[in-house]
N, C-alpha and C. Protein backbone atom coordinates (compact mmCIF):
# COMPACT_ATOMS: atom_id res chain seq x y z
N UNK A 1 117.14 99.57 90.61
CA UNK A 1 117.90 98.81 89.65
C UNK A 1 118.69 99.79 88.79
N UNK A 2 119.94 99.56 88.42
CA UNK A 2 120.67 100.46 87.69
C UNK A 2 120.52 100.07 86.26
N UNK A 3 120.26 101.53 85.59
CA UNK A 3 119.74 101.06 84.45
C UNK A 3 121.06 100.35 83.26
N UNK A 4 120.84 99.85 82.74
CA UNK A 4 121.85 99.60 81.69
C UNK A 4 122.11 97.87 82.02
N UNK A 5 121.42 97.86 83.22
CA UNK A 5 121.96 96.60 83.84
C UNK A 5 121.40 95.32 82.87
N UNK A 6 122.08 94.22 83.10
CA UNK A 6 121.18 93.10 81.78
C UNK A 6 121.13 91.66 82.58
N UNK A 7 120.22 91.11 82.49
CA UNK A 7 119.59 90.16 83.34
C UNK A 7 119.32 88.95 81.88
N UNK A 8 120.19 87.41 82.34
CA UNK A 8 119.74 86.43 81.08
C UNK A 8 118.50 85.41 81.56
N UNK A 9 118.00 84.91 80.66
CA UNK A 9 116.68 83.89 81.12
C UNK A 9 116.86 83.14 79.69
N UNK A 10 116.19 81.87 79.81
CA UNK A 10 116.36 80.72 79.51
C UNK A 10 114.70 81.10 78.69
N UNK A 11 114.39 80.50 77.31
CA UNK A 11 113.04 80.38 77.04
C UNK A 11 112.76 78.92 77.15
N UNK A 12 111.53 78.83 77.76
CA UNK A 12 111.40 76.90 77.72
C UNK A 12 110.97 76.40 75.85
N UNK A 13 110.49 75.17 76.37
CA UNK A 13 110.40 74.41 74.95
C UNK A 13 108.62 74.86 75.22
N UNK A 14 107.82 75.60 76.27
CA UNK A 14 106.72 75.94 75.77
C UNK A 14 106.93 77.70 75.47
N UNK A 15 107.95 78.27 75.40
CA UNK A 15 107.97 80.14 75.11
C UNK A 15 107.87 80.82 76.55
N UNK A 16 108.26 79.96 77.54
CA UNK A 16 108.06 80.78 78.97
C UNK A 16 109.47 81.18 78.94
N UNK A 17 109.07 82.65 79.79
CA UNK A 17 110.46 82.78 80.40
C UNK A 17 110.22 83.36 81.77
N UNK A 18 111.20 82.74 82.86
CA UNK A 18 111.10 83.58 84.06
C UNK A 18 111.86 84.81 84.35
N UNK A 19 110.67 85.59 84.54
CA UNK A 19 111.37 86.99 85.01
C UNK A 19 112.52 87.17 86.17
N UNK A 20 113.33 87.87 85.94
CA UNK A 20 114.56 88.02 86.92
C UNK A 20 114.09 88.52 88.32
N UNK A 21 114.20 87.73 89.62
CA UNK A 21 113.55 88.70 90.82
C UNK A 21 114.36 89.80 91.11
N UNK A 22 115.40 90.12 90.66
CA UNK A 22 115.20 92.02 91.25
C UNK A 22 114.37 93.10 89.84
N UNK A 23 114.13 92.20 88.51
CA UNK A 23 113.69 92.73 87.64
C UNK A 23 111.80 92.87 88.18
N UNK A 24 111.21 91.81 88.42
CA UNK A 24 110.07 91.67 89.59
C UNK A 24 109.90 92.54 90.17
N UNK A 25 110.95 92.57 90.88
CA UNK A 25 111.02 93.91 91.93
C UNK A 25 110.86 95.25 91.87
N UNK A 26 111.54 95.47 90.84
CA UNK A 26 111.74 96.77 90.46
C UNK A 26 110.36 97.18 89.58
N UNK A 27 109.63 96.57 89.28
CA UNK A 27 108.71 96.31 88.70
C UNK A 27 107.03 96.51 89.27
N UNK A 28 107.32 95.86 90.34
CA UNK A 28 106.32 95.65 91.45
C UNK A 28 105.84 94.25 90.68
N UNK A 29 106.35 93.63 90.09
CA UNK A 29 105.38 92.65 89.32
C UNK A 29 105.07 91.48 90.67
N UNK A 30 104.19 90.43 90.75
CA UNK A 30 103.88 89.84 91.87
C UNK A 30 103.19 88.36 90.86
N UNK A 31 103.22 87.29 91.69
CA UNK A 31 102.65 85.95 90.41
C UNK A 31 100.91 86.68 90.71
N UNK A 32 100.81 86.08 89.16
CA UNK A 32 99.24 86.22 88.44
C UNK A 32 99.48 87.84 88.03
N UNK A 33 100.12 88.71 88.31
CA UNK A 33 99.91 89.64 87.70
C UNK A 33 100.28 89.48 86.32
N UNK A 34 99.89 90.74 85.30
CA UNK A 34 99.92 90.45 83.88
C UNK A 34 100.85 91.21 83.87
N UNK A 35 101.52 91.21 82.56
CA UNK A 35 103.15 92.21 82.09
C UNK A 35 102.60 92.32 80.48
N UNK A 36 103.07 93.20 79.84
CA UNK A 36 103.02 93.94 78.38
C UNK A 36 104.21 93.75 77.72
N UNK A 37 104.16 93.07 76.60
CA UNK A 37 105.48 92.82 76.07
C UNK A 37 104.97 93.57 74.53
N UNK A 38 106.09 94.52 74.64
CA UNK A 38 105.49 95.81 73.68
C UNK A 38 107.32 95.77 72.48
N UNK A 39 106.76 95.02 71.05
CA UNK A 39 108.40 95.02 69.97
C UNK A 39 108.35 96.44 69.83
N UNK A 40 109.55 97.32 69.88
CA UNK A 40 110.01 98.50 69.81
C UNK A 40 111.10 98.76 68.84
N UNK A 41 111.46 97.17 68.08
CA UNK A 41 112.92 97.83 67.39
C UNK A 41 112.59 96.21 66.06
N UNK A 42 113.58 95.96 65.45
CA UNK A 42 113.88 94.72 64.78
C UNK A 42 114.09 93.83 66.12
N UNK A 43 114.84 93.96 66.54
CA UNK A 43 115.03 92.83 67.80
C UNK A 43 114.87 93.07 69.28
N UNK A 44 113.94 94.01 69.74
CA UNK A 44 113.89 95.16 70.68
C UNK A 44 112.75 94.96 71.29
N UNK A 45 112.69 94.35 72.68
CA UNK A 45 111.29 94.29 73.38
C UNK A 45 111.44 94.97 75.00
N UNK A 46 110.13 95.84 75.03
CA UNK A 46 109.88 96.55 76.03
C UNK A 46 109.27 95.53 77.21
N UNK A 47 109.39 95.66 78.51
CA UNK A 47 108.62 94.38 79.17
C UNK A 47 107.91 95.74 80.42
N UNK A 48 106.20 95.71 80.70
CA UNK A 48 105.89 96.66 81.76
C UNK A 48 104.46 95.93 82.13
N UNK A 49 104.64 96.34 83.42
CA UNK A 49 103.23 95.89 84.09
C UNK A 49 102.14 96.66 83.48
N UNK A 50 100.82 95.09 83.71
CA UNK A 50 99.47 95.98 82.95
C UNK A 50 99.24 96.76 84.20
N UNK A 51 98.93 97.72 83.46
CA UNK A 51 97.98 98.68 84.43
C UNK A 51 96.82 97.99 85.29
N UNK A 52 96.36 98.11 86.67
CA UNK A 52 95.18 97.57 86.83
C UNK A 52 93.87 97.97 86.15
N UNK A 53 92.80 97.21 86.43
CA UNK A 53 91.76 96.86 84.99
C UNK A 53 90.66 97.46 86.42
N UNK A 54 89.37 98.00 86.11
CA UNK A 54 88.44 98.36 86.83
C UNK A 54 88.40 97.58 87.83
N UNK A 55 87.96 96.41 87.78
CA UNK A 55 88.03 95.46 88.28
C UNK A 55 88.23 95.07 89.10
N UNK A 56 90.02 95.29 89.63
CA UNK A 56 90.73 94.82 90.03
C UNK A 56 90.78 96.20 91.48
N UNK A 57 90.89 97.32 90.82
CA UNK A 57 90.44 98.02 91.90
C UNK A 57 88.44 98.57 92.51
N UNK A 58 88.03 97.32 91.70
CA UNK A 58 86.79 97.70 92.66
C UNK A 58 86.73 97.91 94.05
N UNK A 59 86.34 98.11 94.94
CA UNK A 59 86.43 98.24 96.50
C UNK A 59 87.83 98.49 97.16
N UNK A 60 88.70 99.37 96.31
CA UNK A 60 89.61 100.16 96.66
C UNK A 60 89.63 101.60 97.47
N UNK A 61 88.71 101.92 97.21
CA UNK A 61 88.23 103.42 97.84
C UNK A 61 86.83 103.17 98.44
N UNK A 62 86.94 103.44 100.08
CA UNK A 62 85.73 103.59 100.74
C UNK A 62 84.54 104.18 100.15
N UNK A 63 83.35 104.09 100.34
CA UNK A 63 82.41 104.64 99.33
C UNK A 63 82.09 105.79 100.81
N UNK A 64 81.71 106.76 100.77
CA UNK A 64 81.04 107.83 101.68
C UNK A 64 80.53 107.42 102.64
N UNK A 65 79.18 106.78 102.13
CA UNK A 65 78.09 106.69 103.00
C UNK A 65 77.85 104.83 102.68
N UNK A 66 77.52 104.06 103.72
CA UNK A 66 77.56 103.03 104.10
C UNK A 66 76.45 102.40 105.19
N UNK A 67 75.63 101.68 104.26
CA UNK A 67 75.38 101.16 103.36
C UNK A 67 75.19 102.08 101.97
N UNK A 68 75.91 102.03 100.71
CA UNK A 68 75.75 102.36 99.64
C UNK A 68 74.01 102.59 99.37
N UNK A 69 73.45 103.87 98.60
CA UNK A 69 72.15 103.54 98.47
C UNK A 69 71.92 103.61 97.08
N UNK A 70 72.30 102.51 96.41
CA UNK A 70 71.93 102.44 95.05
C UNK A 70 70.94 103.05 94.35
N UNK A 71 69.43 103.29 94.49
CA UNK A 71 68.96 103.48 93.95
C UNK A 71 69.12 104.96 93.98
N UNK A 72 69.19 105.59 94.87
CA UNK A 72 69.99 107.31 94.24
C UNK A 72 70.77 107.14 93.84
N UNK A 73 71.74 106.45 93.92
CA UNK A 73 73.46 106.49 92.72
C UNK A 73 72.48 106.72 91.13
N UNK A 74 71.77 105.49 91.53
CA UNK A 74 71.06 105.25 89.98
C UNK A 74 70.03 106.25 89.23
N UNK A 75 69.47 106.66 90.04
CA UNK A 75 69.14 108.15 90.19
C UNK A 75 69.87 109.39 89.56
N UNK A 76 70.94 109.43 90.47
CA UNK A 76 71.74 110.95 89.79
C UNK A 76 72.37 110.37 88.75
N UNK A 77 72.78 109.35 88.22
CA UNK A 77 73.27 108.72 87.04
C UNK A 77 72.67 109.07 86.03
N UNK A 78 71.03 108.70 86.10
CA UNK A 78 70.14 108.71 84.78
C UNK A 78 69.95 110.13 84.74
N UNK A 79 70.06 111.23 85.75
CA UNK A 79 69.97 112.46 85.47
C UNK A 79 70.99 113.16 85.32
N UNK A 80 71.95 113.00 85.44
CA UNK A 80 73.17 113.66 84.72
C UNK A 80 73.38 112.99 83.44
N UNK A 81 73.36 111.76 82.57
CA UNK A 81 73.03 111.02 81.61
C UNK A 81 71.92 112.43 80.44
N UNK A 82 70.80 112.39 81.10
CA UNK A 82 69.70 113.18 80.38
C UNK A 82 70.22 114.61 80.17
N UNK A 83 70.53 114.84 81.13
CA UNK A 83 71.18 116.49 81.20
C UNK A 83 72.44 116.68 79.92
N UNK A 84 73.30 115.44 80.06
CA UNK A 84 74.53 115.46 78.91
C UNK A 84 73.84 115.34 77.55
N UNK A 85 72.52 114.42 77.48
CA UNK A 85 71.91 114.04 76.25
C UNK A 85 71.22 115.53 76.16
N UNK A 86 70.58 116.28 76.75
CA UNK A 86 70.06 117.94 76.08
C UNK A 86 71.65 118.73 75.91
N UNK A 87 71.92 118.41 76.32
CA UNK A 87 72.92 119.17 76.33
C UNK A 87 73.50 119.62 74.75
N UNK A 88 73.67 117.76 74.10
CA UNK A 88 74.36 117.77 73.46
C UNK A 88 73.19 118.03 72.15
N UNK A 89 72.26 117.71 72.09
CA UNK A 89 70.76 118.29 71.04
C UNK A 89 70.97 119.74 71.34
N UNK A 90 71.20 120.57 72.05
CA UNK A 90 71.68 122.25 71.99
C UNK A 90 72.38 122.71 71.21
N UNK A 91 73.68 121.72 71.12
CA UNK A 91 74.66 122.61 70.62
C UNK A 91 74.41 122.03 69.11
C-alpha cells in the first residue's frame, strides 16, 4: 500500500466502521481478528493489529518429544523455580 494513501468509511448509527480491504490486507487483518485503535494527536488515530495472545499460538510449535511428558516438564519447572528463589535470598 502506498503510504500517504487515504481510504473513506462510513461510521454506522452503532460506531462500526468497515475496514478498507486493501487496508485488511496490508494489514494481515482477517474477520474475528482484533485491531488497536491507539488517539495519537487532537484528531489523530493510529489503527494496528493485536498482537497474538498466548493462546492463540498455543500448539504452534511442535513440542520435541511426543507424547509430551508432563510430569518432568513439571519437574524441571519447580526446580529451576527453587534454584531462581536461592538464588535470589543470595544476593
Amino acid at each position: 500500500m502506498q503510504k500517504g494513501k487515504e481510504f473513506i468509511a462510513t461510521v454506522s448509527s452503532k460506531g462500526q466502521v468497515t475496514i478498507p480491504v486493501e487496508v485488511r490486507e496490508e494489514l494481515g487483518i482477517s474477520a474475528q481478528d482484533k485491531v488497536i485503535f491507539r488517539i495519537v494527536g487532537e484528531q489523530r488515530v493510529e489503527v494496528e493489529p493485536l498482537p497474538m495472545t498466548l493462546e492463540q499460538t498455543f500448539g504452534s510449535v511442535e513440542p520435541i518429544n511426543r507424547p509430551e511428558d508432563f510430569a518432568t516438564l513439571r519437574e524441571i519447572a519447580r526446580e529451576e523455580r527453587a534454584e531462581r528463589m536461592l538464588n535470589k535470598i543470595k544476593k
